[in-house]
C-alpha atoms as a PDB file:
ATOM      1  CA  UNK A   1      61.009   7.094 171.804  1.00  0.00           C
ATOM      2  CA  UNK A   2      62.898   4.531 173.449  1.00  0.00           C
ATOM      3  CA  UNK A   3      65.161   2.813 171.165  1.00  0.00           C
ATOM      4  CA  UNK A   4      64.888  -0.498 173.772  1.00  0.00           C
ATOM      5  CA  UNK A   5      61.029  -0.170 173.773  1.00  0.00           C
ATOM      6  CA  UNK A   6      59.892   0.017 169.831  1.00  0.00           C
ATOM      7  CA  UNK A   7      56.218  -1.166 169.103  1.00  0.00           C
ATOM      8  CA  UNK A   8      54.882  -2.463 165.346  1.00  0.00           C
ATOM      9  CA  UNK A   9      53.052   0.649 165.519  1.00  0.00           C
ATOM     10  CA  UNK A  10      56.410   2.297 165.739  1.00  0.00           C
ATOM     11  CA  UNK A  11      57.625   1.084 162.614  1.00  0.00           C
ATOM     12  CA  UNK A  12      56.706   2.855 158.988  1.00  0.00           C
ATOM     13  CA  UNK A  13      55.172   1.374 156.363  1.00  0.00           C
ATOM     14  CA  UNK A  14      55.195   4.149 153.653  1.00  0.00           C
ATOM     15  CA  UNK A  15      58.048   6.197 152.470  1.00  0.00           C
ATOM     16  CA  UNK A  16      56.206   9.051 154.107  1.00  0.00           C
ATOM     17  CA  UNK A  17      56.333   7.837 157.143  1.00  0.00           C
ATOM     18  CA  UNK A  18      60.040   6.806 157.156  1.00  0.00           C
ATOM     19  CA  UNK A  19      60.808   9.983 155.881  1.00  0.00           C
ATOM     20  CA  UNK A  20      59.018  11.769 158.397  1.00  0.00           C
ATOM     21  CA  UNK A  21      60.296   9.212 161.450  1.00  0.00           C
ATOM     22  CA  UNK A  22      63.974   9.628 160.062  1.00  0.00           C
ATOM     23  CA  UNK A  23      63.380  13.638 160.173  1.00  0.00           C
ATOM     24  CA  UNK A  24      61.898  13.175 163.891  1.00  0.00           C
ATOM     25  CA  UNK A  25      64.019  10.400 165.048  1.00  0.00           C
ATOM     26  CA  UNK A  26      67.767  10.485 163.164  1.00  0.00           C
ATOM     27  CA  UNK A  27      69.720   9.284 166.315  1.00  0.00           C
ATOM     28  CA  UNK A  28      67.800   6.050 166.079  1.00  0.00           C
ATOM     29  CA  UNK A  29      68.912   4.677 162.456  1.00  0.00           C
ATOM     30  CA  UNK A  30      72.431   6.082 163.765  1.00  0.00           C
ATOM     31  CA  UNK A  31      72.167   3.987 167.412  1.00  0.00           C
ATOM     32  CA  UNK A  32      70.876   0.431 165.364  1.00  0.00           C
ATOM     33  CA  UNK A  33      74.043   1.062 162.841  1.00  0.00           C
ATOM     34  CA  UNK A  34      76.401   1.474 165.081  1.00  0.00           C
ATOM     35  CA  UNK A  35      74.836  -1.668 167.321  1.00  0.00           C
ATOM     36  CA  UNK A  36      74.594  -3.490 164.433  1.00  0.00           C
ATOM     37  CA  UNK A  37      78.052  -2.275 163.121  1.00  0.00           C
ATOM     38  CA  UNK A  38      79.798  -3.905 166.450  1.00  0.00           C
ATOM     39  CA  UNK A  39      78.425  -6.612 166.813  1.00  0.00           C
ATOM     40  CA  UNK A  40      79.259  -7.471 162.618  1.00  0.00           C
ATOM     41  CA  UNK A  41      83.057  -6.489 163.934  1.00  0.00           C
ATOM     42  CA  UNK A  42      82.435  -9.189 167.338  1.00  0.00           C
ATOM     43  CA  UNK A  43      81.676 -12.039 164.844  1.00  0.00           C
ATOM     44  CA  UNK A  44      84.427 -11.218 162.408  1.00  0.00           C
ATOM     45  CA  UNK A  45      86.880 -10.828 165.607  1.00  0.00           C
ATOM     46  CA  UNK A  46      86.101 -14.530 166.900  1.00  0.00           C
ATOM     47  CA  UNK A  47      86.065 -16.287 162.962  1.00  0.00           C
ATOM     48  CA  UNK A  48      89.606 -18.098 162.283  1.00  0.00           C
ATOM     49  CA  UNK A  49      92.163 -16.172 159.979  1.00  0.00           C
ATOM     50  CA  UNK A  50      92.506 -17.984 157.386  1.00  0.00           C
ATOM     51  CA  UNK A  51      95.549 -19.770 158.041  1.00  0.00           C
ATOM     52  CA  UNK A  52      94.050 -21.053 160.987  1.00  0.00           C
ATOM     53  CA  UNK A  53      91.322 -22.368 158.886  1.00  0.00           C
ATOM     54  CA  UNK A  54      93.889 -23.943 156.423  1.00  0.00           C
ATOM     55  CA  UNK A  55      95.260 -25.543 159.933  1.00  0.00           C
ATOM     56  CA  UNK A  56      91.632 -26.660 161.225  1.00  0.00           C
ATOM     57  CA  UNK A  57      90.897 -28.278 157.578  1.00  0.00           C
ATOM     58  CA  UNK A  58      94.052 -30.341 157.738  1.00  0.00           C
ATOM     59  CA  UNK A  59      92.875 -31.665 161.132  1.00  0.00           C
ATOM     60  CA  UNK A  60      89.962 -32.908 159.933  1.00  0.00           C
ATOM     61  CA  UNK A  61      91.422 -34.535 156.364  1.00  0.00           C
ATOM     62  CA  UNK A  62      93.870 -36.433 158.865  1.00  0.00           C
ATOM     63  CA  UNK A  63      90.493 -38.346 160.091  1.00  0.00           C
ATOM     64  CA  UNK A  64      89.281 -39.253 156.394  1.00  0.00           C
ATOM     65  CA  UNK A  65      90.751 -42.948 155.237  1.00  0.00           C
ATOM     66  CA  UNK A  66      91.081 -43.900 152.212  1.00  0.00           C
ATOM     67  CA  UNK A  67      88.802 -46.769 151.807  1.00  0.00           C
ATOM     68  CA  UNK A  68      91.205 -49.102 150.560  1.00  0.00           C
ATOM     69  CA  UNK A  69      94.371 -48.004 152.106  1.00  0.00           C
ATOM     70  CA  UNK A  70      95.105 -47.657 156.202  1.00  0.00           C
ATOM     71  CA  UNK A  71      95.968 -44.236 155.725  1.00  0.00           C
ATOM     72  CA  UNK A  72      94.161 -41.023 155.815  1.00  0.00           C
ATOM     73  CA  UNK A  73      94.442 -38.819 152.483  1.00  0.00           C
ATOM     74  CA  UNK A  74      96.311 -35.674 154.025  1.00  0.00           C
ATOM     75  CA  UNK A  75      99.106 -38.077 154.759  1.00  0.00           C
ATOM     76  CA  UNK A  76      98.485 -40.203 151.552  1.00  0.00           C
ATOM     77  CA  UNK A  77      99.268 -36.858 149.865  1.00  0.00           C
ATOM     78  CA  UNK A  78      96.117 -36.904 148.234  1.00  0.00           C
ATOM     79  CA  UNK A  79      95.790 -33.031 148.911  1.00  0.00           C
ATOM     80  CA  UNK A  80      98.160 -30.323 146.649  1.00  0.00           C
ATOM     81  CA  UNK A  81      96.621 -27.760 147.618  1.00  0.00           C
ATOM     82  CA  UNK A  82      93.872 -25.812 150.586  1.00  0.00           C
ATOM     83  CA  UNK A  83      93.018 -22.205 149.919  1.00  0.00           C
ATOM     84  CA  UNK A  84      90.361 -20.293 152.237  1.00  0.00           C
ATOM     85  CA  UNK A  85      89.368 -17.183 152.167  1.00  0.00           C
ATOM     86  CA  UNK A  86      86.387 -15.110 154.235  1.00  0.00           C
ATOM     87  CA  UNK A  87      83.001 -14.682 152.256  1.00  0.00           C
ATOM     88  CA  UNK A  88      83.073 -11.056 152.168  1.00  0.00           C
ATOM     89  CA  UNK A  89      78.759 -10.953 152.561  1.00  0.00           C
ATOM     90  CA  UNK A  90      78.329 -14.011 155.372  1.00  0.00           C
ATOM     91  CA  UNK A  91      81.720 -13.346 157.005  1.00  0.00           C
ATOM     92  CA  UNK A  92      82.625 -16.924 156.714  1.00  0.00           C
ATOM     93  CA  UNK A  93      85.301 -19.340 155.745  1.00  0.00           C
ATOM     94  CA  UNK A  94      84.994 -20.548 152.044  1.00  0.00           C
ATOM     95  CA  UNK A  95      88.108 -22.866 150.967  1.00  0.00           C
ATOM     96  CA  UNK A  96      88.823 -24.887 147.799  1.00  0.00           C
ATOM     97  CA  UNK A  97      91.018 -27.842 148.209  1.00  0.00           C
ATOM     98  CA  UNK A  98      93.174 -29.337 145.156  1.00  0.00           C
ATOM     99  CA  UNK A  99      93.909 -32.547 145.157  1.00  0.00           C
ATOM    100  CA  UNK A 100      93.992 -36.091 143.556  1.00  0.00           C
ATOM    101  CA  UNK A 101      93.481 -40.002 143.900  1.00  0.00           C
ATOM    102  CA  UNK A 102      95.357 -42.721 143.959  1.00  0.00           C
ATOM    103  CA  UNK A 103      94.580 -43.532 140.265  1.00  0.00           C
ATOM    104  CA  UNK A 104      91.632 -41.937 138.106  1.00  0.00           C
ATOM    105  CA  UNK A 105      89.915 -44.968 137.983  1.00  0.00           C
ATOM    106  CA  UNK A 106      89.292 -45.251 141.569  1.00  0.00           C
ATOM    107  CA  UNK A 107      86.116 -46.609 142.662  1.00  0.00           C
ATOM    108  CA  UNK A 108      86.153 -44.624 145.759  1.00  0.00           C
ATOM    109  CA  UNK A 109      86.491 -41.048 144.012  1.00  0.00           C
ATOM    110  CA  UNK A 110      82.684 -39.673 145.219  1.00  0.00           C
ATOM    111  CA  UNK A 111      82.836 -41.238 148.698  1.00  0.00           C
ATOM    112  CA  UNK A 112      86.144 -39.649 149.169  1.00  0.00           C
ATOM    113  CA  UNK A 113      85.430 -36.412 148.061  1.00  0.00           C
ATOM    114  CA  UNK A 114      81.586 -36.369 149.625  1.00  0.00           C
ATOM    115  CA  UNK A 115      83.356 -36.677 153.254  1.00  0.00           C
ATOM    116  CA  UNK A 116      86.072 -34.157 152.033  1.00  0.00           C
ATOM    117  CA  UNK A 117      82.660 -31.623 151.755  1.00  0.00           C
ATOM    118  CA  UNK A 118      81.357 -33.001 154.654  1.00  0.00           C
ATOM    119  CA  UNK A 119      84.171 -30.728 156.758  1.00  0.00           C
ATOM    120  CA  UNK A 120      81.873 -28.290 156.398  1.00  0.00           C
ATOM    121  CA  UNK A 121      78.892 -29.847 158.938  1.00  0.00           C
ATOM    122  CA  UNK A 122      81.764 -30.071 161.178  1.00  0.00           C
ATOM    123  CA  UNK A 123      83.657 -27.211 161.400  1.00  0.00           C
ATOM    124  CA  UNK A 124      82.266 -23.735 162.693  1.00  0.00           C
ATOM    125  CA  UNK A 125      82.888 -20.730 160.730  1.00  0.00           C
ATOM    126  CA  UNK A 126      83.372 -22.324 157.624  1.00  0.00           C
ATOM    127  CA  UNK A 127      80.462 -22.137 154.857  1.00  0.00           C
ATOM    128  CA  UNK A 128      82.043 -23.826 151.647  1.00  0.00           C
ATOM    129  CA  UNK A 129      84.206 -26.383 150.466  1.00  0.00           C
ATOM    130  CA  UNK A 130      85.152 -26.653 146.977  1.00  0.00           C
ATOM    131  CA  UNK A 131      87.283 -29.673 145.806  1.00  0.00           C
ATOM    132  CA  UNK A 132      89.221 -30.005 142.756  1.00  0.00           C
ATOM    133  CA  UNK A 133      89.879 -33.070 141.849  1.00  0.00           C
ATOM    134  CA  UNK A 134      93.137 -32.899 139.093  1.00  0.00           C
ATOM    135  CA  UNK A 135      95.317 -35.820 137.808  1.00  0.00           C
ATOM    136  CA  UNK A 136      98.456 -33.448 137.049  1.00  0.00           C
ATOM    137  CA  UNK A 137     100.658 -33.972 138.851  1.00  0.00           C
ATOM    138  CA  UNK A 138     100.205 -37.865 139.226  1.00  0.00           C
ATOM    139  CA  UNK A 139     100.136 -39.349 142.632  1.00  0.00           C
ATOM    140  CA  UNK A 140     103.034 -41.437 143.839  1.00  0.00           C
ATOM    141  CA  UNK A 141     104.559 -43.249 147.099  1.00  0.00           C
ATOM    142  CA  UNK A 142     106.424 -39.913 146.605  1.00  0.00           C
ATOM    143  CA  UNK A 143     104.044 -37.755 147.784  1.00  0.00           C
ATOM    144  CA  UNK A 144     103.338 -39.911 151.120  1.00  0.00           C
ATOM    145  CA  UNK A 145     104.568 -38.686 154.390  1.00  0.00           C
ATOM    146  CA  UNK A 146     106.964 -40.828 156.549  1.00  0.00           C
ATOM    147  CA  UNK A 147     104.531 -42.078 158.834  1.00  0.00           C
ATOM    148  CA  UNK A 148     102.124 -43.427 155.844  1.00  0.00           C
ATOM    149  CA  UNK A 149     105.077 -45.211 154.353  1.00  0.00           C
ATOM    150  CA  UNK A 150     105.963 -46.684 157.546  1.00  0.00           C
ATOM    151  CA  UNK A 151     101.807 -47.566 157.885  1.00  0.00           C
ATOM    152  CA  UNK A 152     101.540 -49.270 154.806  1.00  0.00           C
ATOM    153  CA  UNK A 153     105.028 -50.807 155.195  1.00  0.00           C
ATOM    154  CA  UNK A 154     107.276 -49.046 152.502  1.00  0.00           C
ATOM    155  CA  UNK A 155     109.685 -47.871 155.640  1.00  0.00           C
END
């Protein structure tokens, strides 16, 4: 049997028959595994580590604006904290992201966060984004980066 050329006639349907195709054919199962066993390792070789997933998602918070403010959140200092990690089962990026808002009572909260998850349409390799949103440590003009002070005139 070529292992190129298999036909649905090929294939068992009973335990039987796998038992008996196995017995006649054991290089077969061994040739798919190993095929199947590099090209798992070709996928894994070309995903991001996850630093360079931590980099990627800080790329793309740098585009997402506060509504209210002319700065984008990363810079705001909205975000404490990225954390990604490879699904162990889909081989892909899964990251949580800590951070806060400007005040708890902002009106903006969902819309921010909503195009925080939306990273995920965007970016290849990565499957989930998880944000926590926490209010400990308070945001301040502290927590800004140079160039957002100098934006919103505090420089």
């Amino acid at each position: 049997m070529d292992i190129n050329n298999i036909q649905e006639s090929d294939i068992p349907t009973t335990a039987e028959e796998l038992a008996a195709y196995d017995e006649k054919f054991p290089k077969v199962q061994t040739t798919i595994d190993a095929k199947m066993a590099e090209e798992r390792q070709k996928f894994i070789d070309k995903q991001p580590s996850d630093k360079e997933m931590e980099e990627k998602i800080v790329e793309h918070l740098r585009q997402i604006y506060d509504p209210e403010l002319p700065v984008n959140i990363y810079d705001l200092g909205l975000v404490y904290n990225i954390e990604c990690w490879t699904n162990e089962v889909s081989m892909l990026k899964m990251c949580k992201i800590t951070m806060t808002l400007t005040s708890a009572t902002c009106s903006f909260s969902q819309v921010i966060v909503d195009l925080v998850k939306s990273i995920v349409s965007r970016q290849s390799g990565l499957e989930n984004i998880d944000v926590d949103i926490v209010f400990d440590p308070p945001w301040g003009q502290d927590k800004m980066t140079d160039d957002a002070k100098l934006a919103m005139g505090l420089l």
